[in-house]
C-alpha atoms as a PDB file:
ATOM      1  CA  UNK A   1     -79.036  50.711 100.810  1.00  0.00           C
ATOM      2  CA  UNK A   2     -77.830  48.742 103.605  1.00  0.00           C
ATOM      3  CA  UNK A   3     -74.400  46.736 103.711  1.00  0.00           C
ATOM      4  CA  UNK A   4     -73.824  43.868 105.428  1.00  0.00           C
ATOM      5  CA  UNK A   5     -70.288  44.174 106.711  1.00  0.00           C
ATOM      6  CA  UNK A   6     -70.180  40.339 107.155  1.00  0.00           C
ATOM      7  CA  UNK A   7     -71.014  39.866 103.458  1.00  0.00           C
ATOM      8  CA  UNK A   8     -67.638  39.690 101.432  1.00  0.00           C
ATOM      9  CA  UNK A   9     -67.526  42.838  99.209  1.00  0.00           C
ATOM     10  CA  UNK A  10     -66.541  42.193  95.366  1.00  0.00           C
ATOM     11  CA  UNK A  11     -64.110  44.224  94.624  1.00  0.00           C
ATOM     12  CA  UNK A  12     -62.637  43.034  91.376  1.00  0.00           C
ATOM     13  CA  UNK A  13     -59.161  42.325  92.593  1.00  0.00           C
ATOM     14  CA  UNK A  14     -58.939  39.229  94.147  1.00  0.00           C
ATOM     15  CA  UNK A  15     -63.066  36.995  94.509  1.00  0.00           C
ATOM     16  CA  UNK A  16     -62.901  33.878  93.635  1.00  0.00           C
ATOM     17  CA  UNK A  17     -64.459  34.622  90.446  1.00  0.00           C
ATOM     18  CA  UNK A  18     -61.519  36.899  89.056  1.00  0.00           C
ATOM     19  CA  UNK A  19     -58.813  34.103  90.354  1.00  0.00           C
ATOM     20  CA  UNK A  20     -60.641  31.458  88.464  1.00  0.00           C
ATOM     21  CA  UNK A  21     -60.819  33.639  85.415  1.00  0.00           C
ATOM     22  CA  UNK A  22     -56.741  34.208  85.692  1.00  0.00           C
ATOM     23  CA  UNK A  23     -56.516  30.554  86.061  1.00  0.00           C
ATOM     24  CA  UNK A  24     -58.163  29.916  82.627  1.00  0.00           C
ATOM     25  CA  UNK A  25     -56.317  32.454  80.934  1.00  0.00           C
ATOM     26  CA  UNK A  26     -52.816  31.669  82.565  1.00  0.00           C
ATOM     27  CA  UNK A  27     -53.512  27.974  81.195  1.00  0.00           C
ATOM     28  CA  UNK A  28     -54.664  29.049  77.965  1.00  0.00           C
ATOM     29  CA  UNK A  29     -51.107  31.202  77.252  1.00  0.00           C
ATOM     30  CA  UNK A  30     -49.337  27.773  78.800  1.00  0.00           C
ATOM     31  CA  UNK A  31     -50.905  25.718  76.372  1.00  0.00           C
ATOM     32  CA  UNK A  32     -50.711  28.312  73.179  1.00  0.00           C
ATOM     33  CA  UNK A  33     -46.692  28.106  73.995  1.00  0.00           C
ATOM     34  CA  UNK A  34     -46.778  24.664  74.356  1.00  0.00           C
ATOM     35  CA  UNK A  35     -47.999  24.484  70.861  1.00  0.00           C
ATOM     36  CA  UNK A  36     -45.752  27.239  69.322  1.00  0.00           C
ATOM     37  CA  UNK A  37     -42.748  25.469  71.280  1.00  0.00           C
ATOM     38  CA  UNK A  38     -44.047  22.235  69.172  1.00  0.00           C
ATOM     39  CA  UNK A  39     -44.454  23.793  66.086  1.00  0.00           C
ATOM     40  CA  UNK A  40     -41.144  25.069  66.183  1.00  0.00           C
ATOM     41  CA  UNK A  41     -39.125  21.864  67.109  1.00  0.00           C
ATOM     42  CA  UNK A  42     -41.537  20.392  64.555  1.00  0.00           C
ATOM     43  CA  UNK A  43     -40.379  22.674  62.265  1.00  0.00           C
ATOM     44  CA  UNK A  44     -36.971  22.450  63.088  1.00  0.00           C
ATOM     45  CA  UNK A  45     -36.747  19.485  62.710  1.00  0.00           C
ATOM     46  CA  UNK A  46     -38.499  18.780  59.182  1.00  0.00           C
ATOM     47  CA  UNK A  47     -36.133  21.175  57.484  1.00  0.00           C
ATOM     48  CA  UNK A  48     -33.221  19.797  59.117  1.00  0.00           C
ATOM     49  CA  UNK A  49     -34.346  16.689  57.804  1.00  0.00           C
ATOM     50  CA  UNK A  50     -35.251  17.630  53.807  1.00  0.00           C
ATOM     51  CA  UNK A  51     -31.917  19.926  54.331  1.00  0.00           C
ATOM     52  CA  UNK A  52     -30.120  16.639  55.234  1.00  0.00           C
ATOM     53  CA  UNK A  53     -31.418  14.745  52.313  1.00  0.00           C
ATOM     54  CA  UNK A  54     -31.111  17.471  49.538  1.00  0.00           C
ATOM     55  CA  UNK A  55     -27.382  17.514  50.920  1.00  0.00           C
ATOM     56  CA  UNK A  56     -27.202  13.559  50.465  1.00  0.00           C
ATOM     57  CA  UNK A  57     -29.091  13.671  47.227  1.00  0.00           C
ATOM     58  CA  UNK A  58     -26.111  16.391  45.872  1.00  0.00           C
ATOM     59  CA  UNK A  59     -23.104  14.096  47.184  1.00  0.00           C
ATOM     60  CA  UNK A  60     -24.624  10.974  45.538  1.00  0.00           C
ATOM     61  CA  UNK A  61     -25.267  12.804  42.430  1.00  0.00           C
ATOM     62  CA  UNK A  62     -21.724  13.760  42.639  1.00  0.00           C
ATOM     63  CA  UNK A  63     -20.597   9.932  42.536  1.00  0.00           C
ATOM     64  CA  UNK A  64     -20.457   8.235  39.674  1.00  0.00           C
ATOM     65  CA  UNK A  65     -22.254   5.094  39.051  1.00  0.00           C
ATOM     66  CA  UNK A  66     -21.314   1.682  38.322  1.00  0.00           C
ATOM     67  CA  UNK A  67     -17.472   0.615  38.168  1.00  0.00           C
ATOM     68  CA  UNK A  68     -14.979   3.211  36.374  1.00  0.00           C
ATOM     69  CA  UNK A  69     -13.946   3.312  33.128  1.00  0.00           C
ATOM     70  CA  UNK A  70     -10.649   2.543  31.356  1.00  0.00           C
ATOM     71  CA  UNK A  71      -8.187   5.593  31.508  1.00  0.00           C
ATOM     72  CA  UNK A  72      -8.194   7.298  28.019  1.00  0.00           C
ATOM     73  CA  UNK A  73      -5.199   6.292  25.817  1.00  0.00           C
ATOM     74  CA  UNK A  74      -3.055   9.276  25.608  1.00  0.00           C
ATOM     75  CA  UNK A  75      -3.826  11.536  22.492  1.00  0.00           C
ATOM     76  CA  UNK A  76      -6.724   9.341  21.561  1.00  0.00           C
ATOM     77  CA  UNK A  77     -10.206   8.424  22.472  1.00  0.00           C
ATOM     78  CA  UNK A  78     -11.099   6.353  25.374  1.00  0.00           C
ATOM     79  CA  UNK A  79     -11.526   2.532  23.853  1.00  0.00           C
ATOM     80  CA  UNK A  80      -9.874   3.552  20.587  1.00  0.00           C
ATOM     81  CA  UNK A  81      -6.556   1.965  20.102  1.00  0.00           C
ATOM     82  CA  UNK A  82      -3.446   3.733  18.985  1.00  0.00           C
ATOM     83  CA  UNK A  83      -1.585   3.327  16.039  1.00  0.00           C
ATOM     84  CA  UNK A  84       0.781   0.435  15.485  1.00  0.00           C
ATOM     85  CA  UNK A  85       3.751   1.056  13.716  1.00  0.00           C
ATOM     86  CA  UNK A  86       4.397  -0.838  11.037  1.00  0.00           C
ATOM     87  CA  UNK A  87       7.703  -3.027  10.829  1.00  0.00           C
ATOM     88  CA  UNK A  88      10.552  -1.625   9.521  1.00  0.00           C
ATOM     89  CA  UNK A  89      12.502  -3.886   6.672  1.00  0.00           C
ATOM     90  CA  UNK A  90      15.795  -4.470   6.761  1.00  0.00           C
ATOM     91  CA  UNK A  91      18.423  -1.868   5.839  1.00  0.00           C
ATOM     92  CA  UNK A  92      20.522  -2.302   2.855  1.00  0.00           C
ATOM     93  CA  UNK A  93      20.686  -2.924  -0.795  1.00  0.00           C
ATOM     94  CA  UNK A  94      19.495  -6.312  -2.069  1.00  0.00           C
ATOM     95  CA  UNK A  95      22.423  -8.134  -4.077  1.00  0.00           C
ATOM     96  CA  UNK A  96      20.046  -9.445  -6.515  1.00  0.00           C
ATOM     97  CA  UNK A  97      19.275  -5.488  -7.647  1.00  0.00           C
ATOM     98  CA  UNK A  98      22.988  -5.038  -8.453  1.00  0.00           C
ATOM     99  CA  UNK A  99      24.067  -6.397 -12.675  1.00  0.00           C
ATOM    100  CA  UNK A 100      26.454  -9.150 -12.481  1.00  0.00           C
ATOM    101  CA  UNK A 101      29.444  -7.808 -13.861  1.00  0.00           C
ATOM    102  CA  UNK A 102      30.944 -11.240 -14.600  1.00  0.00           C
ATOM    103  CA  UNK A 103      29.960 -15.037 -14.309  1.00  0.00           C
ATOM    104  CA  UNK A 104      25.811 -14.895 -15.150  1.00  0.00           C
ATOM    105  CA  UNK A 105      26.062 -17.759 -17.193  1.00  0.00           C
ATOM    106  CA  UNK A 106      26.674 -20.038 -13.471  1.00  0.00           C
ATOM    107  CA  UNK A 107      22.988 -18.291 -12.441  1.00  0.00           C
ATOM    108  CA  UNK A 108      20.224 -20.854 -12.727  1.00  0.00           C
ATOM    109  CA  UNK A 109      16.687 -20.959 -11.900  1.00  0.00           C
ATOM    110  CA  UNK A 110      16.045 -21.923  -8.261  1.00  0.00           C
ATOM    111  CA  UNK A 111      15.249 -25.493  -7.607  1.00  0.00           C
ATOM    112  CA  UNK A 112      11.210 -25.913  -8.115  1.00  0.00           C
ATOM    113  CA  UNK A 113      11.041 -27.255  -4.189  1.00  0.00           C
ATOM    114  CA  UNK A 114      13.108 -24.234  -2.773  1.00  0.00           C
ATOM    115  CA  UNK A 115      10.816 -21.868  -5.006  1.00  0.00           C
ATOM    116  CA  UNK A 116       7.733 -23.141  -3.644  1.00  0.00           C
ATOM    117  CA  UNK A 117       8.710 -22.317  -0.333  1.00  0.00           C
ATOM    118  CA  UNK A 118       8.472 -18.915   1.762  1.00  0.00           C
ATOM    119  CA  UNK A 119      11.605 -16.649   2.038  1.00  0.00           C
ATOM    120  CA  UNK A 120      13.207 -17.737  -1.403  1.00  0.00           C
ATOM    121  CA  UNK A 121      11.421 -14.804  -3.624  1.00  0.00           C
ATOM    122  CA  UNK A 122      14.542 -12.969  -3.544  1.00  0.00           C
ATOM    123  CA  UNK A 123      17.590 -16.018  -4.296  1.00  0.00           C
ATOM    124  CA  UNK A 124      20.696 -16.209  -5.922  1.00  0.00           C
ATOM    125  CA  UNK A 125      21.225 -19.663  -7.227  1.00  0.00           C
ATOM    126  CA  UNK A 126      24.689 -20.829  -8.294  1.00  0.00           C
ATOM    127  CA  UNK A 127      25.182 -24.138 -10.000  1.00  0.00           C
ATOM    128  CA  UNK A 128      28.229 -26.452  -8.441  1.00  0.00           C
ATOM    129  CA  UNK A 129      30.486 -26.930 -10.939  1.00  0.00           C
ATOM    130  CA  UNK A 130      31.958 -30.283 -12.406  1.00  0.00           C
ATOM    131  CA  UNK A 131      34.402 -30.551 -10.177  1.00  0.00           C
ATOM    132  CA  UNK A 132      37.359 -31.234 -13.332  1.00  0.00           C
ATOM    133  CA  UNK A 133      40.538 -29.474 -13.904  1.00  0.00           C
ATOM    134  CA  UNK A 134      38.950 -26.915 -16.139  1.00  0.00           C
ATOM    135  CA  UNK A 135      35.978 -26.306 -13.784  1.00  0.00           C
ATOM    136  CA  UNK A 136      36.962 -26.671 -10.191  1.00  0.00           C
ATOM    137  CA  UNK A 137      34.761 -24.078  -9.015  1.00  0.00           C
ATOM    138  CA  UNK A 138      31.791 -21.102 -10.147  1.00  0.00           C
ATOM    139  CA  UNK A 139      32.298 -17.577  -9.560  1.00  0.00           C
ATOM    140  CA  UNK A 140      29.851 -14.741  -9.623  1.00  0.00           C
ATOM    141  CA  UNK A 141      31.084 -11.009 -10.015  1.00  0.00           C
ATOM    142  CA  UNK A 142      29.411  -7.947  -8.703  1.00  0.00           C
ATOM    143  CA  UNK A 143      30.236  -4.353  -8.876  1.00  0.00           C
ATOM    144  CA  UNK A 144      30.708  -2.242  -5.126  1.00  0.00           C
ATOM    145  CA  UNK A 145      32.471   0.252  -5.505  1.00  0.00           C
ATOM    146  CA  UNK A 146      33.483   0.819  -2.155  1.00  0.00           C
ATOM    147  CA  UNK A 147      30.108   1.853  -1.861  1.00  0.00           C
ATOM    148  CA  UNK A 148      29.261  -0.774   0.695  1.00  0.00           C
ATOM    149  CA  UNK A 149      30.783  -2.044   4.464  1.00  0.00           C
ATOM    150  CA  UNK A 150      29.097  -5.560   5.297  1.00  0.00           C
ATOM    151  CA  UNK A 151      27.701  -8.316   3.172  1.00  0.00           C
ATOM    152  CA  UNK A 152      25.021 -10.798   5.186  1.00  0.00           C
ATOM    153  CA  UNK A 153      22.993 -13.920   3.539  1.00  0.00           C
ATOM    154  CA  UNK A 154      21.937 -17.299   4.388  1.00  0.00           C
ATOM    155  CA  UNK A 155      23.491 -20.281   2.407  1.00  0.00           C
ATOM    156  CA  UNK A 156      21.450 -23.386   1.806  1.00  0.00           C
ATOM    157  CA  UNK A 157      22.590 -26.642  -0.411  1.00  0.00           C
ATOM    158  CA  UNK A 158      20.686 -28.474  -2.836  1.00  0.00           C
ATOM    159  CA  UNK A 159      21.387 -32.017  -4.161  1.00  0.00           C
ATOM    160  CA  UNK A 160      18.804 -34.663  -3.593  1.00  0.00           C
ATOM    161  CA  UNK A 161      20.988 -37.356  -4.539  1.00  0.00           C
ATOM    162  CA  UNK A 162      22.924 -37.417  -1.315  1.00  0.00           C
ATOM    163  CA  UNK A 163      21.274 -35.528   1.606  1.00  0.00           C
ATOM    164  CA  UNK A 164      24.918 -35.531   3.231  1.00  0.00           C
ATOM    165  CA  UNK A 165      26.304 -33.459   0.256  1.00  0.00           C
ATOM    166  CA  UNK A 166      28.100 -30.391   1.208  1.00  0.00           C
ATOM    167  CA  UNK A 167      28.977 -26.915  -0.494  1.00  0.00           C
ATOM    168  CA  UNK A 168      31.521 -24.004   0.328  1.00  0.00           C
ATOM    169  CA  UNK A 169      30.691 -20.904  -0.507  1.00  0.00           C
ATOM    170  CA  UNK A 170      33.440 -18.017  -0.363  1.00  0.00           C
ATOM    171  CA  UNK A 171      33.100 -14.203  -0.224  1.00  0.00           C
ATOM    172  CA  UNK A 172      36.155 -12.592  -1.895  1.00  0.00           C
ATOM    173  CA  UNK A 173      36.940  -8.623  -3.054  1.00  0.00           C
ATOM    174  CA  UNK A 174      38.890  -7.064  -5.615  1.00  0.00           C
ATOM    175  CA  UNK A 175      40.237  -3.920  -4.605  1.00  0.00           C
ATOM    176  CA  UNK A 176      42.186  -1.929  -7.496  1.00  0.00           C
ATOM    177  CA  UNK A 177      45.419  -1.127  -6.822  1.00  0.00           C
ATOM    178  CA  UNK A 178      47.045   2.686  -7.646  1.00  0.00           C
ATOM    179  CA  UNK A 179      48.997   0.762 -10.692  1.00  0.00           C
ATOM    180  CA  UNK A 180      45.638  -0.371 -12.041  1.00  0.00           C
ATOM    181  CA  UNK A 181      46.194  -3.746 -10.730  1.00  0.00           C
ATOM    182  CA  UNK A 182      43.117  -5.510  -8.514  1.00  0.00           C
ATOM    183  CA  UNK A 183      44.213  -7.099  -5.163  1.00  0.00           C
ATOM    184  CA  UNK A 184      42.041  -9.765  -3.745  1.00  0.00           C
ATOM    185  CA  UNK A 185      41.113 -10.731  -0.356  1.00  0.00           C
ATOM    186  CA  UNK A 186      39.365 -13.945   0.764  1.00  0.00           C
ATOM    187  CA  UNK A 187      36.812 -12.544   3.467  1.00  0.00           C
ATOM    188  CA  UNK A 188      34.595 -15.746   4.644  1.00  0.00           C
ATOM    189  CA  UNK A 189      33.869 -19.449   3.776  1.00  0.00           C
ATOM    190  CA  UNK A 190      31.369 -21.186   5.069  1.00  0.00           C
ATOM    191  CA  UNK A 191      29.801 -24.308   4.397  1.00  0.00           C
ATOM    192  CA  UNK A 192      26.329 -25.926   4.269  1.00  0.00           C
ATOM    193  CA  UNK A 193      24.766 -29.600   3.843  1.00  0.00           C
ATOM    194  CA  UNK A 194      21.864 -30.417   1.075  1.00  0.00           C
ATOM    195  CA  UNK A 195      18.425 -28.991   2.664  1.00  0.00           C
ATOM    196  CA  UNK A 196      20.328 -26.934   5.507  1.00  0.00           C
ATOM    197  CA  UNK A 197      20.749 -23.615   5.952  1.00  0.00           C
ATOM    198  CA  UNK A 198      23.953 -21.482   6.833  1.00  0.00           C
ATOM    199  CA  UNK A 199      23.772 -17.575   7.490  1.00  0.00           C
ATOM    200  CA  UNK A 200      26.963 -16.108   6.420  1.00  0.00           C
ATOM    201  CA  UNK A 201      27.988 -12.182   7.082  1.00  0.00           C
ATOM    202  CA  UNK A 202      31.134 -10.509   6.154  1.00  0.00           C
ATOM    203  CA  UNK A 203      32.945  -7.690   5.376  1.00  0.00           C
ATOM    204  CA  UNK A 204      33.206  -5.893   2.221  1.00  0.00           C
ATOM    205  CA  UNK A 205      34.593  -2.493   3.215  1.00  0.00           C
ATOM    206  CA  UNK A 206      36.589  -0.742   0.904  1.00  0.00           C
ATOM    207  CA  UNK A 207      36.497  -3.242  -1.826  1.00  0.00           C
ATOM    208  CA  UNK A 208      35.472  -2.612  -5.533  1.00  0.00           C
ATOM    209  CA  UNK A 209      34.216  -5.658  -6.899  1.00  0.00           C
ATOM    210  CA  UNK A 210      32.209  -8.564  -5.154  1.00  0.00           C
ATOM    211  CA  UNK A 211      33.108 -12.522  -6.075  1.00  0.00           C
ATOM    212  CA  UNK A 212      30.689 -15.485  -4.882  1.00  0.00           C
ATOM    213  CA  UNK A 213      33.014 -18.607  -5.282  1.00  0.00           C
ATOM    214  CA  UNK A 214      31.303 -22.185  -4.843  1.00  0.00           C
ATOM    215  CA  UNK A 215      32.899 -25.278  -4.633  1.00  0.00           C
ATOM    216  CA  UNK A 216      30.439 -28.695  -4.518  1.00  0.00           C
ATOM    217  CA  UNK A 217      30.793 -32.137  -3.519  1.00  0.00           C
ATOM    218  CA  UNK A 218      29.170 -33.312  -6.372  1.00  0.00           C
ATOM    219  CA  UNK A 219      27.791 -31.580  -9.970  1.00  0.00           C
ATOM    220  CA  UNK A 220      24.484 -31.061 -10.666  1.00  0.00           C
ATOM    221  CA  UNK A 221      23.626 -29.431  -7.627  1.00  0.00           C
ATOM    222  CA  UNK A 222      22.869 -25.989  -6.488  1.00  0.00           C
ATOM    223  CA  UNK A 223      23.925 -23.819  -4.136  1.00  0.00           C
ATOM    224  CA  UNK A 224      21.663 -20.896  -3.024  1.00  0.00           C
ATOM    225  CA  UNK A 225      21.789 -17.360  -1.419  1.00  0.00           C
ATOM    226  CA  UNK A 226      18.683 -15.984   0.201  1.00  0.00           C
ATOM    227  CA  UNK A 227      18.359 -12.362   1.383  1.00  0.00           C
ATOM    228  CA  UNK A 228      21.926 -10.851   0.675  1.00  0.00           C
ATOM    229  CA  UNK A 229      21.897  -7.292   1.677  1.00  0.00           C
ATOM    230  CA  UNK A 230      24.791  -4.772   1.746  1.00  0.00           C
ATOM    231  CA  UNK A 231      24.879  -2.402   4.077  1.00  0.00           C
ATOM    232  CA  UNK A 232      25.736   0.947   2.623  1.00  0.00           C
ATOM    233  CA  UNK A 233      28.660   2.550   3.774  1.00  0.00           C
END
């Protein structure tokens, strides 16, 4: 076989046919990274992404919805309201509980107008006397005992006839003596016109016996007590 040394030779290292073969292939491997470089910023990316909205999913689960609540009483239930305490009544012993020791026959009834009305449940109603020599004045007597300090009532005055009528009532105590003897003491006065109403508070410390003296303008009408209390010494 002849060779024609001006015919290239082919030796498989560098013909045009092997550098256009390495062409192809060096583009294909450009191209395959090209694609995996993709795929991963692609991927990248998309979990980034869904790992950024499961993150905001948890913090918005974590906050509460619509406006908050109101704070829960303490030692109770939210929207349950606590006890109320009931009112307390007034301390003391009402004079109406005690037995008249002397003088019941000057109780009367309470006038019908007076009774009708709230507060009076619990009066003392003393009748004026007739204003002669014999009967100047009405006296009611209660036993103590030195068992009490303070007396406290309201006074109120009730004769129709003359709506400027006035009465007097006076707190006075008996206190027995070491001979047996009773000393008394004038503690208060205070007056009060027909329909009005006069609250009255003294002391009654020490003493033994309780008297209610009334003195009236006119007879026939009626003075009243409402709510005496003593306050226990």
């Amino acid at each position: 076989m002849t060779v024609d040394s001006d015919s290239p030779t082919d030796t498989g290292n560098g013909g045009p046919g092997h550098r256009a073969g390495r062409g192809r292939q060096v583009g294909l491997a450009l191209t395959a990274l090209g694609v995996l470089f993709a795929g991963t910023g692609l991927a990248r990316d998309y979990f980034d992404v869904t790992s950024g909205d499961a993150e905001g999913e948890q913090q918005t689960a974590q906050v509460p919805s619509g406006p908050p609540g109101p704070p829960t009483p303490t030692g109770g239930v939210a929207g349950t309201p606590g006890p109320t305490a009931a009112p307390s009544a007034p301390a003391g012993t009402l004079l109406d509980t005690l037995e008249v020791q002397a003088g019941a026959a000057n109780l009367v009834e309470l006038p019908r107008t007076l009774a009708s009305q709230a507060g009076h449940d619990r009066s003392i109603a003393i009748s004026c006397p007739r204003n002669t020599n014999a009967d100047k004045h009405r006296e009611v007597l209660y036993p103590l005992h030195r068992r009490y300090l303070e007396l406290t009532t309201v006074v109120w005055h009730w004769f129709p006839d003359d709506p400027q009528a006035q009465a007097a009532v006076t707190v006075l105590t008996n206190t027995e003596q070491p001979d047996g003897t009773f000393q008394r003491l004038e503690r208060k006065v205070v007056a009060a016109r027909h329909g009005a109403s006069v609250p009255l508070t003294a002391s009654v410390e020490g003493a033994d016996e309780l008297v209610l003296r009334v003195h009236c303008k006119w007879p026939k009408g009626v003075v009243v007590l409402t709510g005496t209390r003593l306050t226990p010494g």
